[in-house]
N, C-alpha and C. Protein backbone atom coordinates (compact mmCIF):
# COMPACT_ATOMS: atom_id res chain seq x y z
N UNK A 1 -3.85 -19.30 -20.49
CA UNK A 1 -5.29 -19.41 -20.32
C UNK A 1 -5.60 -19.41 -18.83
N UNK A 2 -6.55 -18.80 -18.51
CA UNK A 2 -7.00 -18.07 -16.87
C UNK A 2 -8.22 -19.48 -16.70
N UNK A 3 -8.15 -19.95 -15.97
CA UNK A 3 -9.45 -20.68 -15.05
C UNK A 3 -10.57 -19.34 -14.62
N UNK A 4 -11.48 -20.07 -14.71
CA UNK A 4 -12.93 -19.71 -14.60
C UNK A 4 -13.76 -20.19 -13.40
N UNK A 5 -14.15 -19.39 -12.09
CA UNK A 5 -14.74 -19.82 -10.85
C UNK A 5 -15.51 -21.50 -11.19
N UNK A 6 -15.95 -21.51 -12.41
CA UNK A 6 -16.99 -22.96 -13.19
C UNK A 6 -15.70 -23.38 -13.28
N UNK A 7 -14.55 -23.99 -13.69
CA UNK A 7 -13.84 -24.56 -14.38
C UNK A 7 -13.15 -24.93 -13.30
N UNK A 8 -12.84 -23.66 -12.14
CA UNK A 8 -11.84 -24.40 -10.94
C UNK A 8 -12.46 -25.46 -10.18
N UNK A 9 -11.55 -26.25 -9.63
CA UNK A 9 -11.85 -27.97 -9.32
C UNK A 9 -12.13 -27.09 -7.69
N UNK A 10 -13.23 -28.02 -7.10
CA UNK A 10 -13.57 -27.62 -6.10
C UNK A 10 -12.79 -27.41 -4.52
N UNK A 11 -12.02 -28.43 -4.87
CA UNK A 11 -10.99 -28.18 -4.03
C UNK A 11 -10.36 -27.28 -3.83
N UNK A 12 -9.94 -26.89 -4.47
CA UNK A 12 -9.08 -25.37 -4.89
C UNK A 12 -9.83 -24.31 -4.26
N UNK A 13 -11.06 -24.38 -4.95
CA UNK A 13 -11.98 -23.45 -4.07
C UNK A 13 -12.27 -23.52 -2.61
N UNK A 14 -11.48 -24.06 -2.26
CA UNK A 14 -12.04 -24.41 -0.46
C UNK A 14 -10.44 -23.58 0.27
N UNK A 15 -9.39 -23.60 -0.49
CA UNK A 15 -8.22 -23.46 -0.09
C UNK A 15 -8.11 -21.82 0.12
N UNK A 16 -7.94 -21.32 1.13
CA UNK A 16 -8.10 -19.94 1.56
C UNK A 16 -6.79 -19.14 1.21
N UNK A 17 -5.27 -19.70 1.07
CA UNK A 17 -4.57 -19.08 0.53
C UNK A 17 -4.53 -19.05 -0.94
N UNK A 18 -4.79 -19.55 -1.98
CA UNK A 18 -5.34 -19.65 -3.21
C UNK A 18 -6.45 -18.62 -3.30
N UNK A 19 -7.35 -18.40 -2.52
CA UNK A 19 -8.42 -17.69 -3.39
C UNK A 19 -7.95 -16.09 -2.36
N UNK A 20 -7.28 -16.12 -1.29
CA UNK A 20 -7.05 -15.01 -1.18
C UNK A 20 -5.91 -14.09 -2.36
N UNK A 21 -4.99 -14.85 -2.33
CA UNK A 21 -3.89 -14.78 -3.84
C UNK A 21 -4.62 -14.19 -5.26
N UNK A 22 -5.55 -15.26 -5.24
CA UNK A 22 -6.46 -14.60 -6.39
C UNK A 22 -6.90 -13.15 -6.36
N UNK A 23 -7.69 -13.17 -5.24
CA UNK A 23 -8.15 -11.43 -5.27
C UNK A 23 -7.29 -10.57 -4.91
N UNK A 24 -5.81 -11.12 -4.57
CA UNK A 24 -4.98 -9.84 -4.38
C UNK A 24 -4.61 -9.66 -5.68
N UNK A 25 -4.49 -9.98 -6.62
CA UNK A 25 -4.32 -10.16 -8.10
C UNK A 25 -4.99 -8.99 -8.78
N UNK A 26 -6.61 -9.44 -8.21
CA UNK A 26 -7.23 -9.05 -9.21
C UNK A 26 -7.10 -7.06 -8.17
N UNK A 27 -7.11 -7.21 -7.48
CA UNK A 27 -6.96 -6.10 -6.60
C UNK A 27 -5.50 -5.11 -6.90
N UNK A 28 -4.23 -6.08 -6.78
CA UNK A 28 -3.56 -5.22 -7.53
C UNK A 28 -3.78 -4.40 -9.11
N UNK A 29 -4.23 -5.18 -10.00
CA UNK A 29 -4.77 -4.92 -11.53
C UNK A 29 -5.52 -3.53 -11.23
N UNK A 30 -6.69 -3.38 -10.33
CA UNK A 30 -7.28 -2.66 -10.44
C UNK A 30 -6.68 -1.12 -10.26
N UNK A 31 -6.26 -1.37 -9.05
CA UNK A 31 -5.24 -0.07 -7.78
C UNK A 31 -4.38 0.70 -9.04
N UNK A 32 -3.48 -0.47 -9.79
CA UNK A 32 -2.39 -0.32 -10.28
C UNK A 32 -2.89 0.80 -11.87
N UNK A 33 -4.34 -0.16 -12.09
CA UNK A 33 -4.44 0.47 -13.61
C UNK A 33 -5.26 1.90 -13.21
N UNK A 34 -5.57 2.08 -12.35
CA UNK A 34 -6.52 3.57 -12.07
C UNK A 34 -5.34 4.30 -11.78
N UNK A 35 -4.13 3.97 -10.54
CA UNK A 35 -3.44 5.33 -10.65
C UNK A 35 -2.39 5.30 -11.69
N UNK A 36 -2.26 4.09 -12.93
CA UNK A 36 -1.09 4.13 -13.59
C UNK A 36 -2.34 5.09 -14.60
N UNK A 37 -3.28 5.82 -14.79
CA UNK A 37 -4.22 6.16 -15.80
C UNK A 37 -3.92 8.04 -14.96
N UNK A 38 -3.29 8.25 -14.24
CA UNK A 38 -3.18 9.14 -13.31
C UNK A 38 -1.55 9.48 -13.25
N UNK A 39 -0.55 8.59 -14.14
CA UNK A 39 0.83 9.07 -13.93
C UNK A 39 1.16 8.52 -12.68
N UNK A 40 0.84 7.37 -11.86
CA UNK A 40 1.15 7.24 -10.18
C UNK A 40 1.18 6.01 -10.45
N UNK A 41 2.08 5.44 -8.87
CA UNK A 41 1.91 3.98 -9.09
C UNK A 41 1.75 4.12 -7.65
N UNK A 42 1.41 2.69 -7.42
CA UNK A 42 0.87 2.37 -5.28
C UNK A 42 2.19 2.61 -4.53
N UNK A 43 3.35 3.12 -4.83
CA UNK A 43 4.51 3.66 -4.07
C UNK A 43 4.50 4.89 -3.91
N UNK A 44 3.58 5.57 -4.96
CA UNK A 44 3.38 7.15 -4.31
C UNK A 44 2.08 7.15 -3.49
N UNK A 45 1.27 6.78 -3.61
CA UNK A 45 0.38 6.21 -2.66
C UNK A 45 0.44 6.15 -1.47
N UNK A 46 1.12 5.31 -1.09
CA UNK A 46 1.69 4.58 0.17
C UNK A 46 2.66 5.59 0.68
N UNK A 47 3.48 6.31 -0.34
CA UNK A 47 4.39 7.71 0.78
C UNK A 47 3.53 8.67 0.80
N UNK A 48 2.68 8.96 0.05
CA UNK A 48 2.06 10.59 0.21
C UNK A 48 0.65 9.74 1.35
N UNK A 49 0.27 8.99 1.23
CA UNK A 49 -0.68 8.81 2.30
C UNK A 49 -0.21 8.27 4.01
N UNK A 50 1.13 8.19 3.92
CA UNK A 50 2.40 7.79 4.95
C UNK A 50 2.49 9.34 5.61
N UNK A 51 2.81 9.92 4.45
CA UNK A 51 3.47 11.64 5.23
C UNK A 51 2.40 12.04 5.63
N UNK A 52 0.85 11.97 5.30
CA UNK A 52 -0.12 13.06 5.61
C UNK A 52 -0.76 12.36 6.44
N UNK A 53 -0.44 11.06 6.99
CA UNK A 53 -1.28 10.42 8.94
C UNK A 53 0.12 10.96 9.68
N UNK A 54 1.60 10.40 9.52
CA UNK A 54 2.57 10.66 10.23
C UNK A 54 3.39 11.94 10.56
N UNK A 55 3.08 12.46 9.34
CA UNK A 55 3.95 14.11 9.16
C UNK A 55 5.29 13.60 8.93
N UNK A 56 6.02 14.84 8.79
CA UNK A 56 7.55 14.33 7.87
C UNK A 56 7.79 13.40 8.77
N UNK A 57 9.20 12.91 7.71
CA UNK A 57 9.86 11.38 8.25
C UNK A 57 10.87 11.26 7.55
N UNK A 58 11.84 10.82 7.85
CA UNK A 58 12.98 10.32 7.16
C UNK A 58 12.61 9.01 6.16
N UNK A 59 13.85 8.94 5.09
CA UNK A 59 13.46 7.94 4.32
C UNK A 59 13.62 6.54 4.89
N UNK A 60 14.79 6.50 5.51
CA UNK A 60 14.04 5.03 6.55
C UNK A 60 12.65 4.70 7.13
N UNK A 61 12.23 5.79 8.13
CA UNK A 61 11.08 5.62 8.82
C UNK A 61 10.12 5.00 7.85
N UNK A 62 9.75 6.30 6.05
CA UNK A 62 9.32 5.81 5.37
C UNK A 62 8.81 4.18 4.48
N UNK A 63 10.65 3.74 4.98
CA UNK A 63 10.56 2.80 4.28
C UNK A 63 10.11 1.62 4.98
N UNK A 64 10.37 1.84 6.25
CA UNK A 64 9.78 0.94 7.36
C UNK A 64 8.16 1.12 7.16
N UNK A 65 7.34 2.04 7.42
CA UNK A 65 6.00 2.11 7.54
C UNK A 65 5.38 1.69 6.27
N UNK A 66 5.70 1.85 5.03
CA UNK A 66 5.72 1.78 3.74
C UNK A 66 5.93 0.11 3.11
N UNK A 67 6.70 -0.57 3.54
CA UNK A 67 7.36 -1.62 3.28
C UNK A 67 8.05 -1.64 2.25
N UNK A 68 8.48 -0.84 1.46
CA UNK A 68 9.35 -0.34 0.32
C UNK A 68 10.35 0.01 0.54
N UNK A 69 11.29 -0.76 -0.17
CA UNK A 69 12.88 -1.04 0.10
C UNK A 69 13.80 -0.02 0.06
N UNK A 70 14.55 0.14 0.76
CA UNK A 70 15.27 1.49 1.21
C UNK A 70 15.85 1.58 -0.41
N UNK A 71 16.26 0.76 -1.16
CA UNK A 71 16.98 1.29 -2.16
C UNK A 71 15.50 1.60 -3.39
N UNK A 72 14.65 0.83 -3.48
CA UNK A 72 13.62 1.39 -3.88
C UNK A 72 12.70 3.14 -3.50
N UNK A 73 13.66 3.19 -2.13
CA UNK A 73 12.53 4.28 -1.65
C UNK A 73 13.21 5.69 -2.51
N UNK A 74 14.28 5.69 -2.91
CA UNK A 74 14.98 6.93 -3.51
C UNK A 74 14.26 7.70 -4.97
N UNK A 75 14.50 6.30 -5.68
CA UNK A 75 13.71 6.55 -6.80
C UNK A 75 12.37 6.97 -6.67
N UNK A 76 11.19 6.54 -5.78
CA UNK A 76 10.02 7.12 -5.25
C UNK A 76 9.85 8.30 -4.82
N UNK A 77 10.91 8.83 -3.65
CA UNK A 77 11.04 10.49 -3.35
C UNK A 77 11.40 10.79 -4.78
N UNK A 78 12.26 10.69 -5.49
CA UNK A 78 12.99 11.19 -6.72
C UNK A 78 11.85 11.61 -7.35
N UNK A 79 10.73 10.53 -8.10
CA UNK A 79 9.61 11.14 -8.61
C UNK A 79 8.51 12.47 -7.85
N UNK A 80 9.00 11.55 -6.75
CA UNK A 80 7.35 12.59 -5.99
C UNK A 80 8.20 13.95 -5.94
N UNK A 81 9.20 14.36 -5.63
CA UNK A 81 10.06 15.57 -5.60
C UNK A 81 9.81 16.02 -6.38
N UNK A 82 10.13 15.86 -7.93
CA UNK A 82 10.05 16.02 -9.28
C UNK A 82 8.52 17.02 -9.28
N UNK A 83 7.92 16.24 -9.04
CA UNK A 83 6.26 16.61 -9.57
C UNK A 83 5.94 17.65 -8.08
N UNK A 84 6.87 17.78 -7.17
CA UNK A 84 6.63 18.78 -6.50
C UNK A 84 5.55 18.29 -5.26
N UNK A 85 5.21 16.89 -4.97
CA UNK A 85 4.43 16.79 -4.02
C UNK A 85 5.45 16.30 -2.60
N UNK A 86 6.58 16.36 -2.59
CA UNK A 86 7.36 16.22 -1.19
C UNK A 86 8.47 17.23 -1.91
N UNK A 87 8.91 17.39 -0.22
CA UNK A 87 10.45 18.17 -0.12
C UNK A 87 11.10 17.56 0.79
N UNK A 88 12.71 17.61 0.32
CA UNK A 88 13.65 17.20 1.16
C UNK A 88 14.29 18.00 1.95
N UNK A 89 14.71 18.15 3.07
CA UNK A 89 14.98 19.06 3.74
C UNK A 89 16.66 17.93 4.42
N UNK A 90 17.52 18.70 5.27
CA UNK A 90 18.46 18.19 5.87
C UNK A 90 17.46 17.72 7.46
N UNK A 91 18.00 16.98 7.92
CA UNK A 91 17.35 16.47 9.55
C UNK A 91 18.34 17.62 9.90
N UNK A 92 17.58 18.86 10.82
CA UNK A 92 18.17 19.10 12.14
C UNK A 92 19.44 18.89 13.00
N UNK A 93 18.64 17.42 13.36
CA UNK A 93 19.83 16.67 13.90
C UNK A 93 20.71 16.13 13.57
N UNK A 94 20.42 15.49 12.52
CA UNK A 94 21.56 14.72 11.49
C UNK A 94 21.38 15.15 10.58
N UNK A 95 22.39 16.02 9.83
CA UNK A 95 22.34 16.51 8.66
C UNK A 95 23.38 15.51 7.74
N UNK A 96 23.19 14.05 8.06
CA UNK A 96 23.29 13.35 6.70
C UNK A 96 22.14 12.46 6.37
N UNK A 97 21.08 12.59 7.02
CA UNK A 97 19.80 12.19 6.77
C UNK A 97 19.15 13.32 6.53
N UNK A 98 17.85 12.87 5.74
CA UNK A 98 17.15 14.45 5.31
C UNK A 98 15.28 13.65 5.67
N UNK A 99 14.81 14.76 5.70
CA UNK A 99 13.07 14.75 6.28
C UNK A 99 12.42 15.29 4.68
N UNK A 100 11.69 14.24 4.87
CA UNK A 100 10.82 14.42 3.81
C UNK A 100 9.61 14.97 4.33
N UNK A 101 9.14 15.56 3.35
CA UNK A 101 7.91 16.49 4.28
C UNK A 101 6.64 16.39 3.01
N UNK A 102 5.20 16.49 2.99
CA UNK A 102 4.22 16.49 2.33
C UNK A 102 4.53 18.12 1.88
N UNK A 103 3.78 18.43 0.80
CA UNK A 103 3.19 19.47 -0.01
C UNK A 103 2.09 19.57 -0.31
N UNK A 104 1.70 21.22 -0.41
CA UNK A 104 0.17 21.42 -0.53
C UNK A 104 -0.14 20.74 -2.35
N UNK A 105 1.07 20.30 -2.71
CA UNK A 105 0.83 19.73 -3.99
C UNK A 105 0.51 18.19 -3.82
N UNK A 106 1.01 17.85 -2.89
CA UNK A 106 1.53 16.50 -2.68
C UNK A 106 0.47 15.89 -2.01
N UNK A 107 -0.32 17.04 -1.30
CA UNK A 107 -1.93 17.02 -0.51
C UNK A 107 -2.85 16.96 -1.17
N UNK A 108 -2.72 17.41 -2.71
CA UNK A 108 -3.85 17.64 -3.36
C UNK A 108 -3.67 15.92 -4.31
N UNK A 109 -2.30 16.40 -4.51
CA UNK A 109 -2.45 14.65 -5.69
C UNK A 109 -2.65 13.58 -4.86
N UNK A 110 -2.55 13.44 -3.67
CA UNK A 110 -2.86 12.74 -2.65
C UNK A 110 -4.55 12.59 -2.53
N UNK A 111 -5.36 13.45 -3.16
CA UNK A 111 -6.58 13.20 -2.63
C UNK A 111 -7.38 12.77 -4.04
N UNK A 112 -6.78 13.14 -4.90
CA UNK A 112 -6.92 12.29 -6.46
C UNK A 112 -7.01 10.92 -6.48
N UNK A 113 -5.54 10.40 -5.46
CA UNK A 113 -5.23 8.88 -5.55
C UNK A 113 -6.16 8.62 -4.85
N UNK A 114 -6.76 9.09 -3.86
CA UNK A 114 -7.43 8.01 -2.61
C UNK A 114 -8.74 8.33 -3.24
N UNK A 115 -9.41 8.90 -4.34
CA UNK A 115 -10.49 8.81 -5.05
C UNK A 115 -10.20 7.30 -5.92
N UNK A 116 -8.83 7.81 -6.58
CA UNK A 116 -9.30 6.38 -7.81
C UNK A 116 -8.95 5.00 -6.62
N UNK A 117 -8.23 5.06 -5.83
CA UNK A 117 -7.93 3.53 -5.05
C UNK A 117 -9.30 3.07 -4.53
N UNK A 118 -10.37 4.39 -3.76
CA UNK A 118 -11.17 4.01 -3.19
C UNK A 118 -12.39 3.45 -3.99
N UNK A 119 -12.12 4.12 -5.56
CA UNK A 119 -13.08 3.39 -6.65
C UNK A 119 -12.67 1.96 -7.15
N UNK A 120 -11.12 1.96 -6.64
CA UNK A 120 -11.25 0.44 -7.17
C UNK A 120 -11.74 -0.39 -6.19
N UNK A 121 -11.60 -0.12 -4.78
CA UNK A 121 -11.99 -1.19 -3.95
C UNK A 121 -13.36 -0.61 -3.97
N UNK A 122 -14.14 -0.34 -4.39
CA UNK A 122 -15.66 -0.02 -4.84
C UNK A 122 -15.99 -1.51 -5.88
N UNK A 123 -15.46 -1.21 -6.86
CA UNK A 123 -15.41 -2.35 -7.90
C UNK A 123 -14.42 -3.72 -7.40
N UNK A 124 -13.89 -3.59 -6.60
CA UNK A 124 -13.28 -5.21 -5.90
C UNK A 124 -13.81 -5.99 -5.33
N UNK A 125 -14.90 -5.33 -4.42
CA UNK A 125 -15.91 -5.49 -3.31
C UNK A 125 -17.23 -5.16 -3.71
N UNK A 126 -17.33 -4.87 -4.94
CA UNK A 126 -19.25 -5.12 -5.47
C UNK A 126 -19.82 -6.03 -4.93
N UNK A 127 -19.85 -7.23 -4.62
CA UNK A 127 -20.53 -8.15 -4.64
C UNK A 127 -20.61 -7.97 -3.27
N UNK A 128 -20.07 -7.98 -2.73
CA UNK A 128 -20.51 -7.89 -1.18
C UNK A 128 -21.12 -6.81 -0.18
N UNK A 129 -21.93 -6.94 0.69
CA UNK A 129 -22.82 -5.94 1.02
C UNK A 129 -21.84 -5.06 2.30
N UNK A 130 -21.94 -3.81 2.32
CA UNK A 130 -21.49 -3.09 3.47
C UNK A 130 -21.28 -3.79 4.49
N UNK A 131 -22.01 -4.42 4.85
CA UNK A 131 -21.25 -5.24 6.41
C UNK A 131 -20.42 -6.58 5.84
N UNK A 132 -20.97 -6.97 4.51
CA UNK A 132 -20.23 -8.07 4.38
C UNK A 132 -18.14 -7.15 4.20
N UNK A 133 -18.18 -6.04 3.77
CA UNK A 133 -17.38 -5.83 3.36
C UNK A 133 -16.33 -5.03 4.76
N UNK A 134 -17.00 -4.88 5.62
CA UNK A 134 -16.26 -4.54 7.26
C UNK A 134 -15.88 -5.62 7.48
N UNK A 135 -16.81 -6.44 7.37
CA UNK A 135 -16.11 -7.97 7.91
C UNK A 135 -14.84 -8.68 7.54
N UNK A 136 -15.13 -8.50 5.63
CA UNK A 136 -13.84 -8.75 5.40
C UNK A 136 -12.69 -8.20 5.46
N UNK A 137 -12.78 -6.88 5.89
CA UNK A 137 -11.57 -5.72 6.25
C UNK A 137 -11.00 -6.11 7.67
N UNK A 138 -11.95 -6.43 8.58
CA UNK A 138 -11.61 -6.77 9.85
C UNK A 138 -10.78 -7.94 9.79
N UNK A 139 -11.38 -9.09 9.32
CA UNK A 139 -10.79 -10.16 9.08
C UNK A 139 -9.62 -10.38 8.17
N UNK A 140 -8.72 -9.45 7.28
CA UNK A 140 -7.82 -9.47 6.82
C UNK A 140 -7.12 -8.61 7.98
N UNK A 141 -7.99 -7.36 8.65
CA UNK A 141 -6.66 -7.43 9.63
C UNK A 141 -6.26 -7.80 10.50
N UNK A 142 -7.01 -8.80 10.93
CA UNK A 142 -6.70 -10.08 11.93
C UNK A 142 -5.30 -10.75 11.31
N UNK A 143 -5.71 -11.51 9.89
CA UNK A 143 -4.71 -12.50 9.88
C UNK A 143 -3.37 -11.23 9.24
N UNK A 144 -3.55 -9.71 8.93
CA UNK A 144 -2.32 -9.30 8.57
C UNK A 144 -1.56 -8.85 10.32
N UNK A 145 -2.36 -8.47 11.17
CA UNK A 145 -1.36 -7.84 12.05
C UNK A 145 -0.74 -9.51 13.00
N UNK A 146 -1.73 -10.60 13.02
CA UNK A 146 -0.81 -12.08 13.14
C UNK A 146 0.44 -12.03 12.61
N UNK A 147 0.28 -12.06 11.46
CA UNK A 147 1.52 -12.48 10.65
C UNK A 147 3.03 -11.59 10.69
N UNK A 148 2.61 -9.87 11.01
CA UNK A 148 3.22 -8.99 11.19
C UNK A 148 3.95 -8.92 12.29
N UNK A 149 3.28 -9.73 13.75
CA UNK A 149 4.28 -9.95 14.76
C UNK A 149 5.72 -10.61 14.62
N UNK A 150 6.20 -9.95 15.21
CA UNK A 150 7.39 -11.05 15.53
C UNK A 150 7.34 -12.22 15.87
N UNK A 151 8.17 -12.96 15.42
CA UNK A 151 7.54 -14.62 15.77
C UNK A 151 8.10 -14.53 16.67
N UNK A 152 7.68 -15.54 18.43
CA UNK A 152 8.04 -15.53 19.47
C UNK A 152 9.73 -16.17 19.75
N UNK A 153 9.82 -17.08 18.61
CA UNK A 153 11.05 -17.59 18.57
C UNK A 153 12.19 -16.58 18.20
N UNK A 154 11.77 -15.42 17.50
CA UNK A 154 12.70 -14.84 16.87
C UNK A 154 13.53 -14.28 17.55
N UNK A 155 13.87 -14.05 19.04
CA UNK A 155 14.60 -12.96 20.20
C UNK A 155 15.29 -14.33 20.78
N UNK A 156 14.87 -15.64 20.71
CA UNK A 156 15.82 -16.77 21.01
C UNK A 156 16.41 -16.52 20.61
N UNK A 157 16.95 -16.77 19.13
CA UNK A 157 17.90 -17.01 18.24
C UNK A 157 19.17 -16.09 18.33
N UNK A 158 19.87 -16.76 19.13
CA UNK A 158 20.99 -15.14 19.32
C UNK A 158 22.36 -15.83 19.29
């Protein structure tokens, strides 16, 4: 049984990691059920909208920019290959690494997804007005690129 904004104790409601948790919830649900209604999940997403700001990349680079786990990232090219929206090529330079590259297929299902993602954060963010909703974009990327630093302690530790 789910609590109800009426039902949660007020406290709770004051607690900013709790109600951010919440709407990433309800935010994943949404993302997840529009492109799973599309054959896609937010890992093709995240590489086909990766390759077409960065241009090819190796599957590391990928997996670094992506945050999707190098052993996760295989199975992801594996699909997107499949359906023809990336190609693998050998690196040039290192031909035991290979460059993944976008497709004019991979461009097009790419612009499908960023319709249904951008309709869900349409419906995530109803309630709030255009500036209310910059604000909160700004302000999540405040506290995400914080958190994303390196902690200052971390280059001590040696």
């Amino acid at each position: 049984m789910s609590s109800t904004p009426e039902s949660t104790p007020a406290r709770l409601r004051t607690i900013p990691s709790r109600l951010i948790a919440g709407v990433a919830a309800v935010a994943d649900r949404l993302v997840s059920e529009r492109l799973a209604a599309e054959g896609a999940r937010k890992w093709h997403f995240a590489v086909l909208s990766t390759l077409a700001e960065v241009g090819a990349a190796s599957q590391a680079e990928l997996s670094r920019r992506t945050g999707i786990y190098r052993s996760d990232m295989v199975a992801v090219l594996n699909e997107l290959a499949d359906a023809e929206c990336v190609r693998r090529e050998p690196d040039s330079d290192d031909r035991r690494r290979n460059v993944i590259t976008l497709t004019s297929t991979g461009r097009r299902r790419l612009e499908r997804l960023d319709a249904l993602v951008t309709d869900a954060q349409r419906e995530l963010l109803a309630p709030l007005t255009p500036g209310q909703r910059a604000e909160l974009t700004r302000l999540l990327t405040v506290l995400t690129d914080h958190h994303h630093r390196p902690h200052p302690r971390s280059h001590d530790a040696k």
